[in-house]
N, C-alpha and C. Protein backbone atom coordinates (compact mmCIF):
# COMPACT_ATOMS: atom_id res chain seq x y z
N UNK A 1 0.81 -1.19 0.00
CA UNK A 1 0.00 0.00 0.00
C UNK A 1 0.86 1.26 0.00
N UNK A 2 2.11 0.87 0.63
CA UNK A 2 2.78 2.64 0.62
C UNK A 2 4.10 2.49 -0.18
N UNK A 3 4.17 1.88 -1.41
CA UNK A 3 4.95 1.66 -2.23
C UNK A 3 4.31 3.02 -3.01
N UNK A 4 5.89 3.38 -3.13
CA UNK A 4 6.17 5.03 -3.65
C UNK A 4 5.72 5.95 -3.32
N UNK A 5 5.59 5.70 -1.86
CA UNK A 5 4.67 6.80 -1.25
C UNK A 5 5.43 6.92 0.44
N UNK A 6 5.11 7.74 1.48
CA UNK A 6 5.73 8.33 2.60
C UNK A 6 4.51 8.59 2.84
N UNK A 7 4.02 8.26 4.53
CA UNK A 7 3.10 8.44 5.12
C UNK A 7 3.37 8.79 6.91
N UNK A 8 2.74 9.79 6.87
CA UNK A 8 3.27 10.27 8.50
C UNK A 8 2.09 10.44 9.16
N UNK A 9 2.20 10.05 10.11
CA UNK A 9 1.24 10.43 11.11
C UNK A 9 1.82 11.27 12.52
N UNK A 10 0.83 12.16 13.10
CA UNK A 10 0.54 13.09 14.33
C UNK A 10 -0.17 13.24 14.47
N UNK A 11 0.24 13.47 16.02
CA UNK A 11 -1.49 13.45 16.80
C UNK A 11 -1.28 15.24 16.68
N UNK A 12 -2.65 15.77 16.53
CA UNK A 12 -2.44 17.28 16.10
C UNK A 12 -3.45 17.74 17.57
N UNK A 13 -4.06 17.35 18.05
CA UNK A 13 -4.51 17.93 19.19
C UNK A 13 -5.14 16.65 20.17
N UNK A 14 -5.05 16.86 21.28
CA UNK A 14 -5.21 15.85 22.40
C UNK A 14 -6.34 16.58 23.70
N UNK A 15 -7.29 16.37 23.66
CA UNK A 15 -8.21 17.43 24.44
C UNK A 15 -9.20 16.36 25.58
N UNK A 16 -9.00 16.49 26.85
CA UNK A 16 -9.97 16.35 27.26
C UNK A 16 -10.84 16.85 28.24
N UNK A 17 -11.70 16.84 28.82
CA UNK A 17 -12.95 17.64 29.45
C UNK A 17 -12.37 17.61 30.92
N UNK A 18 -11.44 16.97 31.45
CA UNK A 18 -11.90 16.96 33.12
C UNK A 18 -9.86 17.27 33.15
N UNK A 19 -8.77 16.73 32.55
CA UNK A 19 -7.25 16.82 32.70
C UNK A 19 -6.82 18.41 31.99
N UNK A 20 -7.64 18.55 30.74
CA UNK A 20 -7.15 19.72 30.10
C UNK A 20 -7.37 20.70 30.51
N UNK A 21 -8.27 20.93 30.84
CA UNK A 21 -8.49 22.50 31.99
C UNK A 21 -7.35 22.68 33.17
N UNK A 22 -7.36 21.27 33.70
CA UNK A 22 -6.46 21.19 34.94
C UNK A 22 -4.73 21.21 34.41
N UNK A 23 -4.45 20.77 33.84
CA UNK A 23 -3.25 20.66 33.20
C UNK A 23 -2.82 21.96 32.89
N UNK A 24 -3.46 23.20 32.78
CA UNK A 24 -3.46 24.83 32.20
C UNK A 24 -2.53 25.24 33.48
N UNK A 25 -3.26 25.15 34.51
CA UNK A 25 -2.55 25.57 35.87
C UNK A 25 -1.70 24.92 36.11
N UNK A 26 -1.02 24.40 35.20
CA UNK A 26 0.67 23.64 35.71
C UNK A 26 1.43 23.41 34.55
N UNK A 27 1.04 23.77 33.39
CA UNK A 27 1.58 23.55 32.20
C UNK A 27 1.21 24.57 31.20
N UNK A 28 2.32 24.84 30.48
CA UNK A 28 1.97 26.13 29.24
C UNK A 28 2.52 24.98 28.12
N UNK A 29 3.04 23.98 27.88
CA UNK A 29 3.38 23.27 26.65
C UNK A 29 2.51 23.40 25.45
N UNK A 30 3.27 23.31 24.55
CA UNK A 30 2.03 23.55 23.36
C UNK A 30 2.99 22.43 22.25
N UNK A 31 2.19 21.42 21.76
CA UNK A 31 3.01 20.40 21.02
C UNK A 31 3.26 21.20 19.73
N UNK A 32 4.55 20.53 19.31
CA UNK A 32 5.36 21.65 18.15
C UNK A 32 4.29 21.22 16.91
N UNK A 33 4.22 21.92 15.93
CA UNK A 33 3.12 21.72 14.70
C UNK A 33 4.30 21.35 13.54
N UNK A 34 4.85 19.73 13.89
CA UNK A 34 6.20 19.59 12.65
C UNK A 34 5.40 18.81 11.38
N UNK A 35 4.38 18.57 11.88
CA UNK A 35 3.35 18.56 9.99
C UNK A 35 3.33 19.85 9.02
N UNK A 36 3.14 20.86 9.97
CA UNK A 36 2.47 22.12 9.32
C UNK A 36 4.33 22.76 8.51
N UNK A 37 5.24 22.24 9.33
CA UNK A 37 6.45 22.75 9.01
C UNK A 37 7.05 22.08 7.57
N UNK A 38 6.85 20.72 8.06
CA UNK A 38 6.65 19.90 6.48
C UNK A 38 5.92 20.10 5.60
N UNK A 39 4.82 20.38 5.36
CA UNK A 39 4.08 20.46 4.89
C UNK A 39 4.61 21.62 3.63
N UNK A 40 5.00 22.90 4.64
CA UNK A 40 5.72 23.97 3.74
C UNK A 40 6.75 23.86 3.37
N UNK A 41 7.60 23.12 3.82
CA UNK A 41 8.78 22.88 2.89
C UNK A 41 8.21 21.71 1.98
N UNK A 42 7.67 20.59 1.88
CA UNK A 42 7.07 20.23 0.99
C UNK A 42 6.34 21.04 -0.68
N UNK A 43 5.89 21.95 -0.22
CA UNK A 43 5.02 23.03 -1.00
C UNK A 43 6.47 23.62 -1.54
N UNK A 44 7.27 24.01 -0.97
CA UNK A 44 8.38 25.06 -1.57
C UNK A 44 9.38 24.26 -2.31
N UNK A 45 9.50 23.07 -1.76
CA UNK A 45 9.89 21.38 -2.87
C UNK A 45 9.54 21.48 -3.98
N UNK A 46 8.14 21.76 -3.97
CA UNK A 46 7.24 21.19 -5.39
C UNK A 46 7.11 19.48 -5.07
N UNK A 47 6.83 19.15 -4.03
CA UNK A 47 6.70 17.66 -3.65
C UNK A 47 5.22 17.44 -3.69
N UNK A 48 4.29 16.67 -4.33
CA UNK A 48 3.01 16.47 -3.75
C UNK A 48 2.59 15.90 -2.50
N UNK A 49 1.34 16.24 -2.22
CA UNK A 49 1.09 15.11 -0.75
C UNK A 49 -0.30 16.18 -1.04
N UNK A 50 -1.21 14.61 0.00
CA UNK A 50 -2.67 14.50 0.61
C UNK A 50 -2.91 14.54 2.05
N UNK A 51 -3.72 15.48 3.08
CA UNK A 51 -3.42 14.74 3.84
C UNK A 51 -5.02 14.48 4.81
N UNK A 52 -5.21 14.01 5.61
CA UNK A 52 -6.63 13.53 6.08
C UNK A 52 -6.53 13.79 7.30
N UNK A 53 -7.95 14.06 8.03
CA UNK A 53 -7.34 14.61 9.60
C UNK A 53 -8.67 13.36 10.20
N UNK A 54 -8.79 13.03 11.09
CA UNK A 54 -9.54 12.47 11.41
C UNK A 54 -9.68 12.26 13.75
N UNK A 55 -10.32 11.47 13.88
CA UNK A 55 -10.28 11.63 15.14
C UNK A 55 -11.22 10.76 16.16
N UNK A 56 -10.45 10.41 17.97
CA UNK A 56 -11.04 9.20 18.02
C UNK A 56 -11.64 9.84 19.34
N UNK A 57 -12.76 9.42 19.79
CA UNK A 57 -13.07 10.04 21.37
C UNK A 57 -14.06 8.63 22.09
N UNK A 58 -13.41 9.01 23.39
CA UNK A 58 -14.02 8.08 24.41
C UNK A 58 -14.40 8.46 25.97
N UNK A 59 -15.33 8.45 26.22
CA UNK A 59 -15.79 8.92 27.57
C UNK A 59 -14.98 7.66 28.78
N UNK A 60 -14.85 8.06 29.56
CA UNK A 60 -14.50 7.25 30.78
C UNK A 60 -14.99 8.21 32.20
N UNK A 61 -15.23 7.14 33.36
CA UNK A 61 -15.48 8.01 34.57
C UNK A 61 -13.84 7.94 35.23
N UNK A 62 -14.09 8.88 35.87
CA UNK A 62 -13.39 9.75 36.62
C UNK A 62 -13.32 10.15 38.51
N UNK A 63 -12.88 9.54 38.88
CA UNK A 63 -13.40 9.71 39.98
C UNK A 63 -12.46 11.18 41.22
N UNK A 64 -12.70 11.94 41.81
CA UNK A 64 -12.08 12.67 42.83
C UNK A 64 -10.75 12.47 43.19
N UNK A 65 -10.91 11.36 43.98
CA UNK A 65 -10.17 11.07 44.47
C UNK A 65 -8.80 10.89 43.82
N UNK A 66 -8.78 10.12 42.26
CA UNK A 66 -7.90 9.76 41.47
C UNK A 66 -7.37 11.01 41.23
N UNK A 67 -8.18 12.28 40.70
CA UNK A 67 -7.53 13.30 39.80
C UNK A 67 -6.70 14.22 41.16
N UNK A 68 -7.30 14.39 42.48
CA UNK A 68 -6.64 14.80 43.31
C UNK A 68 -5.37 13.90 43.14
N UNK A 69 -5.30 12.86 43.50
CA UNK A 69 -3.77 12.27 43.68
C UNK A 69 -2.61 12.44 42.37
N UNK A 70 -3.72 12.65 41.70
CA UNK A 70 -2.77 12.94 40.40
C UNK A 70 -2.42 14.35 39.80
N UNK A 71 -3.22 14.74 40.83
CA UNK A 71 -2.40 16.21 40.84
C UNK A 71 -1.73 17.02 42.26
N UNK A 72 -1.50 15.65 43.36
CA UNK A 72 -0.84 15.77 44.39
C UNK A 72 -0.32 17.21 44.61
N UNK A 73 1.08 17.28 43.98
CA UNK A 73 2.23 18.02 44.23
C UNK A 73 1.96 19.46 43.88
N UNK A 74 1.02 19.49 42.74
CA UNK A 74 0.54 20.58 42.09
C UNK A 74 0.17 21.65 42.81
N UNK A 75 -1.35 20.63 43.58
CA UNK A 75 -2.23 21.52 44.39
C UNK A 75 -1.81 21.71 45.88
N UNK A 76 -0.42 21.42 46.21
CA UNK A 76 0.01 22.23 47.50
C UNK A 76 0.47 23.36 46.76
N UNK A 77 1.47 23.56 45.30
CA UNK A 77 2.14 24.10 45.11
C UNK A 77 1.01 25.93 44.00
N UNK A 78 -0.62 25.36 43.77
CA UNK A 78 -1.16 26.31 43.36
C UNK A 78 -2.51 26.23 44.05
N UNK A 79 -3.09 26.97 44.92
CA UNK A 79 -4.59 26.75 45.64
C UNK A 79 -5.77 27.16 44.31
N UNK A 80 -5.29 27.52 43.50
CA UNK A 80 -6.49 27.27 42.26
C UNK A 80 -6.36 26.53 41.83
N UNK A 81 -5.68 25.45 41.37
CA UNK A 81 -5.77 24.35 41.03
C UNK A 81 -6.71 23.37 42.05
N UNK A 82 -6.19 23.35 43.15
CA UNK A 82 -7.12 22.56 44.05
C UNK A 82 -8.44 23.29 44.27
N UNK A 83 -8.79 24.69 43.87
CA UNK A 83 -10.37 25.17 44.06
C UNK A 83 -11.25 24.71 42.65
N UNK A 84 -10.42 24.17 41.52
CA UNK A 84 -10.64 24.15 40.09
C UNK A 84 -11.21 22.36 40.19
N UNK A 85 -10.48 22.11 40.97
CA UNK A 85 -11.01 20.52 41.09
C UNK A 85 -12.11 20.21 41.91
N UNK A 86 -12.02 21.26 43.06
CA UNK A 86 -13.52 20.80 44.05
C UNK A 86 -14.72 21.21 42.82
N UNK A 87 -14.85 22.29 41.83
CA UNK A 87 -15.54 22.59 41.56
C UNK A 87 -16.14 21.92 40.54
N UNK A 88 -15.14 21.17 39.62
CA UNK A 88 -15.62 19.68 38.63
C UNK A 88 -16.09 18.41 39.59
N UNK A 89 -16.09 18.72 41.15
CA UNK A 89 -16.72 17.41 41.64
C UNK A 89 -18.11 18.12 42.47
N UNK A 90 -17.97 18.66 42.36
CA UNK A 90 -19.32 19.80 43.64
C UNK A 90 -20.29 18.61 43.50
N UNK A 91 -20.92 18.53 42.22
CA UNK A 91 -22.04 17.60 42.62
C UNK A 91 -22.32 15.78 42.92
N UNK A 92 -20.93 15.41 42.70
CA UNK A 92 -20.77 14.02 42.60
C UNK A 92 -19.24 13.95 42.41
N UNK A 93 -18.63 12.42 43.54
CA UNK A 93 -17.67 11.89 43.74
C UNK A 93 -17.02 11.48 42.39
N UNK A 94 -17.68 11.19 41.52
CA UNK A 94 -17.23 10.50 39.45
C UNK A 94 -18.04 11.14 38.92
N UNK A 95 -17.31 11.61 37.64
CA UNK A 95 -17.55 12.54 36.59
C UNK A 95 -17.27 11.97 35.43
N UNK A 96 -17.88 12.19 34.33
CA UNK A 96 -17.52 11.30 33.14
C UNK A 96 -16.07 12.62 31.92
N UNK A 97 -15.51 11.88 31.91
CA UNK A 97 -14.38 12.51 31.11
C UNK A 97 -14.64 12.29 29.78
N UNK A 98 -14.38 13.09 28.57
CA UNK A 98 -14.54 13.10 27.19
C UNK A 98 -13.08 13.12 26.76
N UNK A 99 -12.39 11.87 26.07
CA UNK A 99 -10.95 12.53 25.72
C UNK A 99 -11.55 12.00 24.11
N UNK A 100 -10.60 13.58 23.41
CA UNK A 100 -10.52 13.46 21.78
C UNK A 100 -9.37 13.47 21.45
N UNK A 101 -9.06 12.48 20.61
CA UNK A 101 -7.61 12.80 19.93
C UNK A 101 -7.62 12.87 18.27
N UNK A 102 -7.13 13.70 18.20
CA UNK A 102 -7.20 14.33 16.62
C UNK A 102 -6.02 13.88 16.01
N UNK A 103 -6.22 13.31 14.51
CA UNK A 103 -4.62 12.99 14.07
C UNK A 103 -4.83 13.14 13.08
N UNK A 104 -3.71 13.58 12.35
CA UNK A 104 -3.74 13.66 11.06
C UNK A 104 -2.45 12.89 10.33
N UNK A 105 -3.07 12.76 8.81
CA UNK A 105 -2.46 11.72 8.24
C UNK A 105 -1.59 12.23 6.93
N UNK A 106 -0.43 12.67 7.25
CA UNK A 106 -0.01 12.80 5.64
C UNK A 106 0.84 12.15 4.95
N UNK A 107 0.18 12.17 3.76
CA UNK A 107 0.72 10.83 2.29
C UNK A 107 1.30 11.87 1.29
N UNK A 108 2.33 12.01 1.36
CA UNK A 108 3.58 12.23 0.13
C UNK A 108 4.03 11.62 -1.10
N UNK A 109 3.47 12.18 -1.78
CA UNK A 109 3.18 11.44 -3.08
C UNK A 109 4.13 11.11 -4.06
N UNK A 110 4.73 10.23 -4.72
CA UNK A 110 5.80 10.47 -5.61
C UNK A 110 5.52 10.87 -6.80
């Protein structure tokens, strides 16, 4: 299938409902965009390519207790972080989490 052809994959965004909010208050990372960089030197090549974005999501529960421990060290070290978490549990001990992962697919054409 990928005879004469180059196919890459990246995950282009990683998002979910109950870690990504929380993850803000302890992290500024932003994953590097080395498709979008290829992509233009590709174009300034004169190389062809296709590329497809697509994406997978799955709910899971979540429980308090877990996301506190897993953000232990954090929430001595920021008290909004630990006011940011009572407030995703206010009404219940498990919460259902939405994670999406976005990827995209590019095929380099010969």
């Amino acid at each position: 299938m990928t005879k004469n052809q180059l196919i890459l994959l990246q995950v282009v965004d990683d998002q979910d409902t109950v870690f990504t909010p929380l993850e803000q208050f302890v992290s500024n990372n932003v994953a590097p965009a080395i498709l979008e960089k290829f992509k233009k030197w590709l174009e300034k090549e004169g190389i062809p390519w296709v590329n497809k974005t697509f994406s997978y999501q799955r709910e899971e529960p979540v429980t308090k207790i877990f996301v506190q421990d897993y953000f232990k060290e954090e929430q001595q070290k920021n008290p909004a972080l630990k006011e940011k978490i009572a407030t995703l549990f206010v009404d219940s001990e498990t919460i259902t989490a939405t994670h999406k992962i976005t990827f995209e697919l590019l095929r380099i054409l010969k």
